[in-house]
PDB file of N, CA and C in Angstrom:
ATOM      1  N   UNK A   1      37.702 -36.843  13.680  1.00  0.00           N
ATOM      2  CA  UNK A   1      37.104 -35.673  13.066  1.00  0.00           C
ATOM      3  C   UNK A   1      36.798 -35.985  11.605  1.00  0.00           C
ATOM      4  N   UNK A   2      35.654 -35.853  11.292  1.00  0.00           N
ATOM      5  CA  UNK A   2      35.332 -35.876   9.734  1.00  0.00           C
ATOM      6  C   UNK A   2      35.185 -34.794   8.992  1.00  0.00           C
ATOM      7  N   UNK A   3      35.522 -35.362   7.549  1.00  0.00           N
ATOM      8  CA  UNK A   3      36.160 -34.005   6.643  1.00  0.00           C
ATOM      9  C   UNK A   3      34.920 -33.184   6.551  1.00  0.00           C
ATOM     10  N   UNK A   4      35.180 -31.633   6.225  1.00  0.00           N
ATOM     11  CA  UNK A   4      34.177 -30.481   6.017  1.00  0.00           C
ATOM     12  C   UNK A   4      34.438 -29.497   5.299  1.00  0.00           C
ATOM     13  N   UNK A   5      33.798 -29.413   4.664  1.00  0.00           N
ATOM     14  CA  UNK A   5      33.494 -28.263   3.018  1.00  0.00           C
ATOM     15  C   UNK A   5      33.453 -27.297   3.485  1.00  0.00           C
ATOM     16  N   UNK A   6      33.969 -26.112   3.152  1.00  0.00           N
ATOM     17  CA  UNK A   6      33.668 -24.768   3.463  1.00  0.00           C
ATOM     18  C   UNK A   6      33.642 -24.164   2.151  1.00  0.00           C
ATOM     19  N   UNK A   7      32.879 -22.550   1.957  1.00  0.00           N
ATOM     20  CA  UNK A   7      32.615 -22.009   1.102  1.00  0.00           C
ATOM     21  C   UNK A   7      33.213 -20.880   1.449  1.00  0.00           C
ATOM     22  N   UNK A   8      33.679 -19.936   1.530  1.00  0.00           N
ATOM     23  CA  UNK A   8      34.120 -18.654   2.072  1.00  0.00           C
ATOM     24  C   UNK A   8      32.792 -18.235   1.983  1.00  0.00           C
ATOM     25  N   UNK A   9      31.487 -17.341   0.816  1.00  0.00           N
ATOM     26  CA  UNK A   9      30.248 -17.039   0.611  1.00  0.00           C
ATOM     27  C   UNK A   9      29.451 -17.139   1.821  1.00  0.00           C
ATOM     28  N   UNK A  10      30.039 -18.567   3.082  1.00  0.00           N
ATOM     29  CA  UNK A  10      29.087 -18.939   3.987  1.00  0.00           C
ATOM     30  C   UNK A  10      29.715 -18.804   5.259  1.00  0.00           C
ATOM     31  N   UNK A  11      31.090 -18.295   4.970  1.00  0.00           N
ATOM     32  CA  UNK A  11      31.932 -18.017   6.317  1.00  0.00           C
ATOM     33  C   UNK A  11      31.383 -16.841   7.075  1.00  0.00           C
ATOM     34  N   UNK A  12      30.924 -17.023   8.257  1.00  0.00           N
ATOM     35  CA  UNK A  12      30.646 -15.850   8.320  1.00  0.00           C
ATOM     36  C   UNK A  12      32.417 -14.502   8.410  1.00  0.00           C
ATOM     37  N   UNK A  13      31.674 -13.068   7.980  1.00  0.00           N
ATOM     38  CA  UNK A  13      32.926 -12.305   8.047  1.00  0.00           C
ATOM     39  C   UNK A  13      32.559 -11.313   9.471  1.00  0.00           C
ATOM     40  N   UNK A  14      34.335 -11.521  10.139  1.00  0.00           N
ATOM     41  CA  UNK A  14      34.091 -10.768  11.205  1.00  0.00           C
ATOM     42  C   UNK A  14      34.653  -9.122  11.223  1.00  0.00           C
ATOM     43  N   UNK A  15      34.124  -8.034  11.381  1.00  0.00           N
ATOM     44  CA  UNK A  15      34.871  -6.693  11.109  1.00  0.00           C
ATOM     45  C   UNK A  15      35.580  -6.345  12.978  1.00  0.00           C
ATOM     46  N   UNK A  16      36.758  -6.361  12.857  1.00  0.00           N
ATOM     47  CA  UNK A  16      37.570  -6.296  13.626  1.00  0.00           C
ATOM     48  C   UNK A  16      37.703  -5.154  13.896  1.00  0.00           C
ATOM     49  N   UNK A  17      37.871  -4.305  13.189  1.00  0.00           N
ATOM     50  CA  UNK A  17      38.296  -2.945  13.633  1.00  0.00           C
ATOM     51  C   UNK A  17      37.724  -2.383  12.133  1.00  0.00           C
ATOM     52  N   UNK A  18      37.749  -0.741  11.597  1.00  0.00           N
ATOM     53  CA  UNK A  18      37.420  -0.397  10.778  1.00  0.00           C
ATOM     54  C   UNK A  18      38.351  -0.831   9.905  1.00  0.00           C
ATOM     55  N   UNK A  19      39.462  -1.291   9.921  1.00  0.00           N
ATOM     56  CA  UNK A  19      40.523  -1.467   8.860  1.00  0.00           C
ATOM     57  C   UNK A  19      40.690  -3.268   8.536  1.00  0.00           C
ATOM     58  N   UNK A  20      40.176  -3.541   9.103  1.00  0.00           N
ATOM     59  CA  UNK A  20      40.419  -5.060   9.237  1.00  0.00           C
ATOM     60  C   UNK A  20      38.893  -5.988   9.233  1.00  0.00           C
ATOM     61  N   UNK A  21      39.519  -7.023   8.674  1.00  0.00           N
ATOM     62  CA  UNK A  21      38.056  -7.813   8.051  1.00  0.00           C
ATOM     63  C   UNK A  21      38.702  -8.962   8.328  1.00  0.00           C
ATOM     64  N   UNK A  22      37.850 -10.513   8.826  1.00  0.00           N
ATOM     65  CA  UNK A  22      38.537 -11.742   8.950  1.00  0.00           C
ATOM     66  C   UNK A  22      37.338 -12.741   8.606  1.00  0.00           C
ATOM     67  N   UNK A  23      37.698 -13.887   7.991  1.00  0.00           N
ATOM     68  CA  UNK A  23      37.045 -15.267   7.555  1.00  0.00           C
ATOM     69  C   UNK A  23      37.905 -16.189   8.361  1.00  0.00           C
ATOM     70  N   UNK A  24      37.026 -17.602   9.054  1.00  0.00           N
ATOM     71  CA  UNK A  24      37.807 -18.159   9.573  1.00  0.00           C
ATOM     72  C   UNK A  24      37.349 -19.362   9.538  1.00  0.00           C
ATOM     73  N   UNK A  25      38.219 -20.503   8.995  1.00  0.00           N
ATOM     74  CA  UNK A  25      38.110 -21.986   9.239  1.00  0.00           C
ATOM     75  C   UNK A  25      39.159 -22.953   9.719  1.00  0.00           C
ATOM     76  N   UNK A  26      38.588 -23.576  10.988  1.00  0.00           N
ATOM     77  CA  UNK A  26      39.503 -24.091  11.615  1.00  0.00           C
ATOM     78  C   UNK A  26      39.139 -25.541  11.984  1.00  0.00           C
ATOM     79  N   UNK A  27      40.423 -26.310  11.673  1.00  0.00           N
ATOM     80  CA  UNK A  27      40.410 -27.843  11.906  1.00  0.00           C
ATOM     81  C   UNK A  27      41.013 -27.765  13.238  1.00  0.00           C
ATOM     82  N   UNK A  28      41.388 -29.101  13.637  1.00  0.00           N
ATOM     83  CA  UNK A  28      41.889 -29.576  15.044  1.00  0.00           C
ATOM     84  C   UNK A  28      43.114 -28.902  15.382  1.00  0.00           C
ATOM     85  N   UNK A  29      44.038 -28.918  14.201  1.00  0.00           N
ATOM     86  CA  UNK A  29      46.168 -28.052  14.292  1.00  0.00           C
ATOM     87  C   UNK A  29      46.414 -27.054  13.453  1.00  0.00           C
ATOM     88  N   UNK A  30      45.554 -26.932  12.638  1.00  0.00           N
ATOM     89  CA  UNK A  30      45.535 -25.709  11.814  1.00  0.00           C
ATOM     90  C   UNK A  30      44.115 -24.658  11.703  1.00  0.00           C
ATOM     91  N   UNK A  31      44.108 -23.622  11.107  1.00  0.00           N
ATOM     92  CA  UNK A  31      43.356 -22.123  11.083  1.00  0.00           C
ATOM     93  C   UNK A  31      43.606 -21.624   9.988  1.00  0.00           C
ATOM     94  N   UNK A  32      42.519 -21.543   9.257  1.00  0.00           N
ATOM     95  CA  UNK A  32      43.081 -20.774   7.918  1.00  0.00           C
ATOM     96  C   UNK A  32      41.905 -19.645   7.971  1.00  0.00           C
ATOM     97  N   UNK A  33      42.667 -17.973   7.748  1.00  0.00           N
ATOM     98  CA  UNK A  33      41.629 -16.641   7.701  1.00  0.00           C
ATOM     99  C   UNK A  33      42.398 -16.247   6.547  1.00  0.00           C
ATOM    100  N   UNK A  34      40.697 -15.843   6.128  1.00  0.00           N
ATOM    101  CA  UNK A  34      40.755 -15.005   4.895  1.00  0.00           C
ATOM    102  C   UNK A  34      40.518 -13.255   5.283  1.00  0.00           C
ATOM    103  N   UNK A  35      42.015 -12.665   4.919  1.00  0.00           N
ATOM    104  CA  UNK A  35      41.982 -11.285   5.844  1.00  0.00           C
ATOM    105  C   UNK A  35      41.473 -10.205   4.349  1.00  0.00           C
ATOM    106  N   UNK A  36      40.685  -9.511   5.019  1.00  0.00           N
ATOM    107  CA  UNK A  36      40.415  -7.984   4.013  1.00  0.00           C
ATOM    108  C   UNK A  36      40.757  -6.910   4.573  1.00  0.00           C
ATOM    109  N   UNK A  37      42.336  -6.150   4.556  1.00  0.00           N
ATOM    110  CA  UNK A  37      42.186  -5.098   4.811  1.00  0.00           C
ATOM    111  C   UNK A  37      42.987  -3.966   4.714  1.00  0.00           C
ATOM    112  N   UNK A  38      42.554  -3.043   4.463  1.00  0.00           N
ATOM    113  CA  UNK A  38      42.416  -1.643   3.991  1.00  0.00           C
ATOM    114  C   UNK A  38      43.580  -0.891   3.971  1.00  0.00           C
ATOM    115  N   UNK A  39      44.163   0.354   2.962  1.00  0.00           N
ATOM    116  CA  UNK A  39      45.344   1.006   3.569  1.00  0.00           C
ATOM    117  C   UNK A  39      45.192   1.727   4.481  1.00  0.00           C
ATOM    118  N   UNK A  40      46.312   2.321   5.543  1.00  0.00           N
ATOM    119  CA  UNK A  40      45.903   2.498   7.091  1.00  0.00           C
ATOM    120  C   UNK A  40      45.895   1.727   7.980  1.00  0.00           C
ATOM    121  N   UNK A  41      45.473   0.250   7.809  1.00  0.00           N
ATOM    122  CA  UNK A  41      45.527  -0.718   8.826  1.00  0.00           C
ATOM    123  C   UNK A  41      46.936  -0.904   9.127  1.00  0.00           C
ATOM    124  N   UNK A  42      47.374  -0.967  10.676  1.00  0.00           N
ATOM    125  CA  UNK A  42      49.233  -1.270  11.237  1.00  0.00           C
ATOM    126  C   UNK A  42      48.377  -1.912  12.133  1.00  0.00           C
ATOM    127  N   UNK A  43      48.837  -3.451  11.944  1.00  0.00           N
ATOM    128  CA  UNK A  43      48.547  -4.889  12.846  1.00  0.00           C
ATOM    129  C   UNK A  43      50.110  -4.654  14.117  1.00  0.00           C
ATOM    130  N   UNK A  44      49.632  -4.110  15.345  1.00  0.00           N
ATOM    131  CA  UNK A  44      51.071  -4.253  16.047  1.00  0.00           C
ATOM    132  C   UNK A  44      52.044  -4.867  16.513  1.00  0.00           C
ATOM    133  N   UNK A  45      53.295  -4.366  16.804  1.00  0.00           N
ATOM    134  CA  UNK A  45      54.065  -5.937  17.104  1.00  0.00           C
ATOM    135  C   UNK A  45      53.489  -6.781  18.098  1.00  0.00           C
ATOM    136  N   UNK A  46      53.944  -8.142  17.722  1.00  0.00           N
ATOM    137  CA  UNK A  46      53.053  -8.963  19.147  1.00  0.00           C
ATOM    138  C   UNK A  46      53.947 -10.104  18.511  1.00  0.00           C
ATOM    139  N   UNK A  47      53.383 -11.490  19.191  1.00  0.00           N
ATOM    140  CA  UNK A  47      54.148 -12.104  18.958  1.00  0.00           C
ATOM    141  C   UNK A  47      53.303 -13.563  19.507  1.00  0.00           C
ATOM    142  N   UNK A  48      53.426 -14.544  19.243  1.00  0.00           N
ATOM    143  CA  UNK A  48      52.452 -15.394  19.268  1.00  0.00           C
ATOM    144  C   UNK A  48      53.078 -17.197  19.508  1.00  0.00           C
ATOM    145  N   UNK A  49      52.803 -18.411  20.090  1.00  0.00           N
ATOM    146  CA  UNK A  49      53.517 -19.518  19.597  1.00  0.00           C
ATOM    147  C   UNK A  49      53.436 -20.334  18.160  1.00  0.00           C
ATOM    148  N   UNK A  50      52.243 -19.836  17.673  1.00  0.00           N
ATOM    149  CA  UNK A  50      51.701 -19.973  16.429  1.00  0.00           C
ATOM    150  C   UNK A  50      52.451 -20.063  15.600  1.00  0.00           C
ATOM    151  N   UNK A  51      53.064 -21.044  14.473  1.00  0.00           N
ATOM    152  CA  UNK A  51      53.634 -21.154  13.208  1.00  0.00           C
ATOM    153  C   UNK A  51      52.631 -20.065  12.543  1.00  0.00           C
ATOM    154  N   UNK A  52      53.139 -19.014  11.483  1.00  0.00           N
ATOM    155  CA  UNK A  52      52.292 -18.576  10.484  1.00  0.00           C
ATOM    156  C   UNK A  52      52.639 -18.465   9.050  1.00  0.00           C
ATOM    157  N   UNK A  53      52.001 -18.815   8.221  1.00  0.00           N
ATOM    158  CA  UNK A  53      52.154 -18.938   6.795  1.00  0.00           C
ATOM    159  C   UNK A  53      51.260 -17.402   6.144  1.00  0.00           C
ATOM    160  N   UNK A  54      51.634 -16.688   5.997  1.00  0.00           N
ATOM    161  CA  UNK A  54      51.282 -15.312   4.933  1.00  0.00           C
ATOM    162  C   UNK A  54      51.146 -15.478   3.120  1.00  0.00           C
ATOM    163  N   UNK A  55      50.093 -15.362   2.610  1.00  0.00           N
ATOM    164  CA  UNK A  55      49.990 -15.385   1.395  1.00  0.00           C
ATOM    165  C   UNK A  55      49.544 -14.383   0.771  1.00  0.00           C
ATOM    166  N   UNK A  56      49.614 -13.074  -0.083  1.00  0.00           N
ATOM    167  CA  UNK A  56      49.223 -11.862  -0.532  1.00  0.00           C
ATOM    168  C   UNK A  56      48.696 -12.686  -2.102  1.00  0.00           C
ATOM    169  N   UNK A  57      47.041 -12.014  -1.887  1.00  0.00           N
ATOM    170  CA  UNK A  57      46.421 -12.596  -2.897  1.00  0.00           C
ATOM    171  C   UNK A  57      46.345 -11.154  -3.814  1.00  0.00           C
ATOM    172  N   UNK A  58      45.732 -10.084  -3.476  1.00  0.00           N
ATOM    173  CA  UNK A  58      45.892  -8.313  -3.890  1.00  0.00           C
ATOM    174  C   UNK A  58      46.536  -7.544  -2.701  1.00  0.00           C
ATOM    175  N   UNK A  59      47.504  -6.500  -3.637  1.00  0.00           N
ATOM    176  CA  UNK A  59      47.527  -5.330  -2.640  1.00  0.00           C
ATOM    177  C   UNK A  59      49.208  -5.882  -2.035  1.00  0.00           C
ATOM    178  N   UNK A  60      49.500  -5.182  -1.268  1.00  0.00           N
ATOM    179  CA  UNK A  60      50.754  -4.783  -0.633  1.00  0.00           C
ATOM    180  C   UNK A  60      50.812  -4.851   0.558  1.00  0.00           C
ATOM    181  N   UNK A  61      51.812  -5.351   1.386  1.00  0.00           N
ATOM    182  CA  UNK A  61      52.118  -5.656   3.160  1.00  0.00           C
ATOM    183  C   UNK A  61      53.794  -5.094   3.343  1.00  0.00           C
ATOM    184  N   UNK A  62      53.598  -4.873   4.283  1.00  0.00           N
ATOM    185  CA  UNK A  62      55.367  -4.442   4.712  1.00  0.00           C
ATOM    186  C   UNK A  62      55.172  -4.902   6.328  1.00  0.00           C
ATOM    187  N   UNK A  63      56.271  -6.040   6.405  1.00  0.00           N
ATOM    188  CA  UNK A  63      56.544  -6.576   7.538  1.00  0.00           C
ATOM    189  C   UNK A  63      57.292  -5.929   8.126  1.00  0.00           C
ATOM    190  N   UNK A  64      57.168  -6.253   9.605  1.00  0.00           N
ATOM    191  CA  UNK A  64      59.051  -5.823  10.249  1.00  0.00           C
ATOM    192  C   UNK A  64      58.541  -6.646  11.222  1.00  0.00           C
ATOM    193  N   UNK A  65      59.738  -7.225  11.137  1.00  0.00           N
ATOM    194  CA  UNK A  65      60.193  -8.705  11.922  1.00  0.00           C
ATOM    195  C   UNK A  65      61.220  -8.603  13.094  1.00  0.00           C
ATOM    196  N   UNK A  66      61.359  -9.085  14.575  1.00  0.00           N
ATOM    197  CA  UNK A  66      62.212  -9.110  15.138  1.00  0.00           C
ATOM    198  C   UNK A  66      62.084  -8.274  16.245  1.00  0.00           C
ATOM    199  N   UNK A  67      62.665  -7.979  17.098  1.00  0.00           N
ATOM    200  CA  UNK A  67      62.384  -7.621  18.567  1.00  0.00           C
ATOM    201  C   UNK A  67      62.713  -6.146  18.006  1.00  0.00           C
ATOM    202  N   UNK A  68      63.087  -5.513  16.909  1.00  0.00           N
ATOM    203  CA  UNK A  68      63.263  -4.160  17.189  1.00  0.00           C
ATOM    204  C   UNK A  68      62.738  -3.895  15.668  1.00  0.00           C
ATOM    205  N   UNK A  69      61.912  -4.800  15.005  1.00  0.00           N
ATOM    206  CA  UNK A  69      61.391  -4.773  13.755  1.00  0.00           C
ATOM    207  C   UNK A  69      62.938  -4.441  13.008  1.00  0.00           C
ATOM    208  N   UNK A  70      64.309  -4.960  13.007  1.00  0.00           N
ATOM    209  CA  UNK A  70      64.687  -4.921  12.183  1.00  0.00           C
ATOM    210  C   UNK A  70      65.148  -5.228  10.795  1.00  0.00           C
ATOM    211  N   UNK A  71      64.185  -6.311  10.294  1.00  0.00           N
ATOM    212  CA  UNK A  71      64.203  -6.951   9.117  1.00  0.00           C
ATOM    213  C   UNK A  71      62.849  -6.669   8.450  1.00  0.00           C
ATOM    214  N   UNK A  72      62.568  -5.821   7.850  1.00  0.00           N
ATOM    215  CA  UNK A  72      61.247  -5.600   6.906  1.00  0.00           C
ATOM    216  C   UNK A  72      61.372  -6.222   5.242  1.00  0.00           C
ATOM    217  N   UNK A  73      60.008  -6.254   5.110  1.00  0.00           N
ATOM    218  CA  UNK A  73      59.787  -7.082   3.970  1.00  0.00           C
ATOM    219  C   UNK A  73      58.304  -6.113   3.253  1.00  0.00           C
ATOM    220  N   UNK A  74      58.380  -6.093   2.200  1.00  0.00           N
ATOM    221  CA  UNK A  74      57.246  -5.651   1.428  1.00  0.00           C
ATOM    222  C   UNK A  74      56.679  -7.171   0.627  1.00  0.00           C
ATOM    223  N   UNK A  75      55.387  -7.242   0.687  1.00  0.00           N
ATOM    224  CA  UNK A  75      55.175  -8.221   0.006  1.00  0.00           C
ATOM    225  C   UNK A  75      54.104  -8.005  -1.462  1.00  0.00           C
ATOM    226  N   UNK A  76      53.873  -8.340  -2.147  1.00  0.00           N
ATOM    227  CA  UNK A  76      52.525  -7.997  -3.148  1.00  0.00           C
ATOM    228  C   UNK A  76      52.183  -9.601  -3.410  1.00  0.00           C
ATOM    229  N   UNK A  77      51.141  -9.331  -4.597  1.00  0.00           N
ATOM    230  CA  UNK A  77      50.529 -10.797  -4.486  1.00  0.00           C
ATOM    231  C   UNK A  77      51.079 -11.842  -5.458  1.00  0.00           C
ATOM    232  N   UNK A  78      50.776 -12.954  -5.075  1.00  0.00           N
ATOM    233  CA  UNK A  78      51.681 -14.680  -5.433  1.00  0.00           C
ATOM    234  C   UNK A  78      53.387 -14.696  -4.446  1.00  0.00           C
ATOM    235  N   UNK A  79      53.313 -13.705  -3.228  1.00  0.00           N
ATOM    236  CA  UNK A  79      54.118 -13.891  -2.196  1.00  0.00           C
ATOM    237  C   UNK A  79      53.944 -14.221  -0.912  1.00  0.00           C
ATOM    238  N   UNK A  80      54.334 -15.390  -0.233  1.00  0.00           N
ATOM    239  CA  UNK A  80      54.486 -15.653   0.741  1.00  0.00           C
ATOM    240  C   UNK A  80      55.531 -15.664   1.992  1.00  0.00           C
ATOM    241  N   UNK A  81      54.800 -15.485   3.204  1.00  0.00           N
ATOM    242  CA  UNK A  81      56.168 -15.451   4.082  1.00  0.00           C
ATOM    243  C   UNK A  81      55.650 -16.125   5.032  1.00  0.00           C
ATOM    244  N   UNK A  82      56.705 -17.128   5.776  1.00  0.00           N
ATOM    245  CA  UNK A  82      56.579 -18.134   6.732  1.00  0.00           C
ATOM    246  C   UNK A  82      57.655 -17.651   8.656  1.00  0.00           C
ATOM    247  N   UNK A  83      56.470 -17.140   9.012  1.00  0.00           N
ATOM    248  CA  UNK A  83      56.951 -16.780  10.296  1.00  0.00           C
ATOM    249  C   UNK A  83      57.314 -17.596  11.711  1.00  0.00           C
ATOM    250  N   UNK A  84      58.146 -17.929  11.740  1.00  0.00           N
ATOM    251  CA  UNK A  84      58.071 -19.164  12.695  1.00  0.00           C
ATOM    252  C   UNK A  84      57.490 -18.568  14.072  1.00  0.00           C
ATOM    253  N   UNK A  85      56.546 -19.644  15.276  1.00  0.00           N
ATOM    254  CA  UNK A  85      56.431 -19.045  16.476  1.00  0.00           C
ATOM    255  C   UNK A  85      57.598 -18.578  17.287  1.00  0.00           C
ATOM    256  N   UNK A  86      57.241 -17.638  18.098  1.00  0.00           N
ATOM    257  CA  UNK A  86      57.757 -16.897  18.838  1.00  0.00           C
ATOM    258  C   UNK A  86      58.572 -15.871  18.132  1.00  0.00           C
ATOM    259  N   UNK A  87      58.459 -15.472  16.997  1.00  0.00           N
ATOM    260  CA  UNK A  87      59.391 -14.013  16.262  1.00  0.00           C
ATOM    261  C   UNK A  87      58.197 -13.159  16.419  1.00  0.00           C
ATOM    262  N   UNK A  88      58.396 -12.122  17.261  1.00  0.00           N
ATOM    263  CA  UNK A  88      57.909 -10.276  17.091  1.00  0.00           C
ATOM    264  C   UNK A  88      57.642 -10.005  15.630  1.00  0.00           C
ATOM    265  N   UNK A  89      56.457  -9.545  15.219  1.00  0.00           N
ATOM    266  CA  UNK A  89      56.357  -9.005  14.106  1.00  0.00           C
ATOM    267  C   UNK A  89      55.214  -8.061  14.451  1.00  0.00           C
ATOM    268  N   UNK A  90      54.827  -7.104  13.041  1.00  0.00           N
ATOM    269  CA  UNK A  90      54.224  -6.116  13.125  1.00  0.00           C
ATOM    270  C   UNK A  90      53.738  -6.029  11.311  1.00  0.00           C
ATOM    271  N   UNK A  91      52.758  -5.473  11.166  1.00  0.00           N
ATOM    272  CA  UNK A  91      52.642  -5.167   9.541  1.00  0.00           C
ATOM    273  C   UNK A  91      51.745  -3.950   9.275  1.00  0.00           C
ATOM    274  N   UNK A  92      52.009  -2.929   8.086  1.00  0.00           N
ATOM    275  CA  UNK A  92      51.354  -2.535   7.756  1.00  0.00           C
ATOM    276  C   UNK A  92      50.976  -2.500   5.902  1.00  0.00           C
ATOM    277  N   UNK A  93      49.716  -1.805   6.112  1.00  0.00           N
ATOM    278  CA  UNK A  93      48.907  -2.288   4.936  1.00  0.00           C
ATOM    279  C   UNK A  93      49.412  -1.130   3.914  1.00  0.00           C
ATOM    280  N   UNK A  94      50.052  -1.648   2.439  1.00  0.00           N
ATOM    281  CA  UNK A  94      50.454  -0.118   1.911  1.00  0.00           C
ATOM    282  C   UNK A  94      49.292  -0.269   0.786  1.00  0.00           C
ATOM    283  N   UNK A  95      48.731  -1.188   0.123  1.00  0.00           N
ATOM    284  CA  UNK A  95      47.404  -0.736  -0.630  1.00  0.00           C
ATOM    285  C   UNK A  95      46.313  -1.905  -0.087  1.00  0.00           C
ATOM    286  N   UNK A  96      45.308  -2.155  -0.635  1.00  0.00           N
ATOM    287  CA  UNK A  96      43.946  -2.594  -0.094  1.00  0.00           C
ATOM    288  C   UNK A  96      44.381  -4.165  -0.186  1.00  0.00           C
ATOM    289  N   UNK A  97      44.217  -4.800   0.211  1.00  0.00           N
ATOM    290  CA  UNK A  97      45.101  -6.184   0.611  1.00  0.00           C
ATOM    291  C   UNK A  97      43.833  -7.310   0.807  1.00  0.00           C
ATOM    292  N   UNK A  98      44.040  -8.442  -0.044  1.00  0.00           N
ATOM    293  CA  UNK A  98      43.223  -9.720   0.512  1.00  0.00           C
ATOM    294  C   UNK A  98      44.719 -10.630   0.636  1.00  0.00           C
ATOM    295  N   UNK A  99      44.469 -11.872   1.535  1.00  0.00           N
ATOM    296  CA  UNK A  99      45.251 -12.875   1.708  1.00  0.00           C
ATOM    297  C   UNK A  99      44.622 -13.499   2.370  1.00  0.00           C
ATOM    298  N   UNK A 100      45.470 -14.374   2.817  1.00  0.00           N
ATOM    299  CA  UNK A 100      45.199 -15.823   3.285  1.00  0.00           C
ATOM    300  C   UNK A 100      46.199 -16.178   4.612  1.00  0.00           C
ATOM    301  N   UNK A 101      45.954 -16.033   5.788  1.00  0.00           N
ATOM    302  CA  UNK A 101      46.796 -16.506   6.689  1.00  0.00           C
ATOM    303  C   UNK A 101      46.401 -18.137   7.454  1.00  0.00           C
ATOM    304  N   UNK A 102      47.853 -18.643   7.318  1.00  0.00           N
ATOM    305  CA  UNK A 102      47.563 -20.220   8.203  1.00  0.00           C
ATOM    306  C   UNK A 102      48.139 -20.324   9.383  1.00  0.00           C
ATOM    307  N   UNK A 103      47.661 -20.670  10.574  1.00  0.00           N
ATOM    308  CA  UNK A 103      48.211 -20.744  11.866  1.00  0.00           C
ATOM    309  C   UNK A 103      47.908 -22.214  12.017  1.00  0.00           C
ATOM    310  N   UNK A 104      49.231 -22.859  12.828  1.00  0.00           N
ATOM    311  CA  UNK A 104      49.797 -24.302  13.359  1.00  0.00           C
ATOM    312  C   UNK A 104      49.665 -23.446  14.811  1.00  0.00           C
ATOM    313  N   UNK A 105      49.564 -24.139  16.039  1.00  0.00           N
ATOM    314  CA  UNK A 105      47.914 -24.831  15.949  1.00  0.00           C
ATOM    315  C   UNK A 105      46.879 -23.287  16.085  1.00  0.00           C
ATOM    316  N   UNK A 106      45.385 -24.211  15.915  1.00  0.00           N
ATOM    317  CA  UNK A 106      44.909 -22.220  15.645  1.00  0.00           C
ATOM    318  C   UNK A 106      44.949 -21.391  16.719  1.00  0.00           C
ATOM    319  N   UNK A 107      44.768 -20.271  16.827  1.00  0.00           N
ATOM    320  CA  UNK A 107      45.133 -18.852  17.571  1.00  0.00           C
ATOM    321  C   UNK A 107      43.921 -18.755  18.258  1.00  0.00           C
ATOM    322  N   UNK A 108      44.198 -19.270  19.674  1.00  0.00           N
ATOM    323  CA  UNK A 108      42.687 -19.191  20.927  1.00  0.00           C
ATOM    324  C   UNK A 108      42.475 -17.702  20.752  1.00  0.00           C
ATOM    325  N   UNK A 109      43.115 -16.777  20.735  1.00  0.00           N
ATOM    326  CA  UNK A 109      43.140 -15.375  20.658  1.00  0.00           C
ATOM    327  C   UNK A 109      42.020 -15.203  20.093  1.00  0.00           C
ATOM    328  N   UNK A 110      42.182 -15.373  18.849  1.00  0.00           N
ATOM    329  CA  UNK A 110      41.228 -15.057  17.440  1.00  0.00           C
ATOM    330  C   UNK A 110      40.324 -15.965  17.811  1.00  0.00           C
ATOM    331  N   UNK A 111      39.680 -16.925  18.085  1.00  0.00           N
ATOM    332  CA  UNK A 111      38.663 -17.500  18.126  1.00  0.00           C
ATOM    333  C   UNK A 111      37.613 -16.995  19.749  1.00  0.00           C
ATOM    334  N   UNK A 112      38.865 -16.709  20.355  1.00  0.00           N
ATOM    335  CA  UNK A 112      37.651 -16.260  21.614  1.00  0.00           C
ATOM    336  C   UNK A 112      37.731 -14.713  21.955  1.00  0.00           C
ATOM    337  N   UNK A 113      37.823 -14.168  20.940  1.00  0.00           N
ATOM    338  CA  UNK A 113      38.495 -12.663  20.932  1.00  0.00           C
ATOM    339  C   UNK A 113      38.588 -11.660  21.593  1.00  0.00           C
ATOM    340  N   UNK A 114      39.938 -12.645  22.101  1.00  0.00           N
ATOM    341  CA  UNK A 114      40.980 -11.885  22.954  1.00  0.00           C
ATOM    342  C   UNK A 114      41.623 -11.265  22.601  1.00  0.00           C
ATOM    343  N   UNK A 115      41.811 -10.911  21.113  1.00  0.00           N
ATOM    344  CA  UNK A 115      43.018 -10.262  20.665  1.00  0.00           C
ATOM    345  C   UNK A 115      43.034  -8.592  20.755  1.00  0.00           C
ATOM    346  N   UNK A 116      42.900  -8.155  21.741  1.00  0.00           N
ATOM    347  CA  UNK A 116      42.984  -6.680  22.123  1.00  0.00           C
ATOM    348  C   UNK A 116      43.682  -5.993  20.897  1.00  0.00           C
ATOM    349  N   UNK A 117      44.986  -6.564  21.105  1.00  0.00           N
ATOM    350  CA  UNK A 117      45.926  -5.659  20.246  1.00  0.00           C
ATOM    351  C   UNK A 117      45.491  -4.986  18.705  1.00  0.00           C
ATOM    352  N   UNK A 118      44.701  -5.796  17.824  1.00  0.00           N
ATOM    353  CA  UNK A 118      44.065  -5.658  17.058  1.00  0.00           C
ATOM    354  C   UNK A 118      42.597  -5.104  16.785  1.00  0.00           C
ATOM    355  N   UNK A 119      41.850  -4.645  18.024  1.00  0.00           N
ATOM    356  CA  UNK A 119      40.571  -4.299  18.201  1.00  0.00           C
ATOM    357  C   UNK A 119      40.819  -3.252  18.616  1.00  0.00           C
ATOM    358  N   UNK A 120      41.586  -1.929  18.520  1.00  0.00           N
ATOM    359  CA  UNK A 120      42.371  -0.987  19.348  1.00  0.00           C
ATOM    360  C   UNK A 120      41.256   0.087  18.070  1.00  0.00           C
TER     361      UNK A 120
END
């Protein structure tokens, strides 16, 4: 595979639902989306094999982690959280939110969009 430039400007953006916005570039083991979205947006629990890396660039997230969401986390921006595959999580949006999510390897879900749970 040979190396490739991306611009976000040229990514195309996909609108998922009214609350949710996604950019997406993906190599061979990794996926990196650039998420936009809104207060109101609750991403539901689900759960995935996917390593994920969370980065809050603006705005506010509150996790809950775990089969009964009992470990929550608020995040704001220059914070990251590293979700290992197979942990239940869930998030919602408490102000207008950009970040950056990385998935090991990328999420067939999101690329052939299957992801129901999120298109609700």
């Amino acid at each position: 595979m040979d190396p490739k430039n991306y611009r976000w400007d040229d990514v195309p953006k996909e609108q998922v639902n009214e609350f949710f916005a996604r950019q997406l570039v993906t190599g061979k083991d990794v996926m990196v989306a650039r998420l936009e979205l809104k207060v109101g947006c609750v991403v539901p629990r689900h759960e995935h094999h996917n390593e994920q890396v969370s980065l809050v660039t603006t705005g506010r997230i509150r996790f809950r982690l775990g089969a009964d969401g009992e470990r929550e986390l608020t995040l704001g921006p220059g914070e990251v959280l590293v979700i290992p595959g197979g942990v239940p999580h869930e998030a919602e949006i408490l102000e207008d939110f950009t970040g950056i999510d990385i998935f090991s390897p990328p999420r067939e879900d999101w690329l052939s969009g299957s992801d129901a749970y999120l298109r609700r």
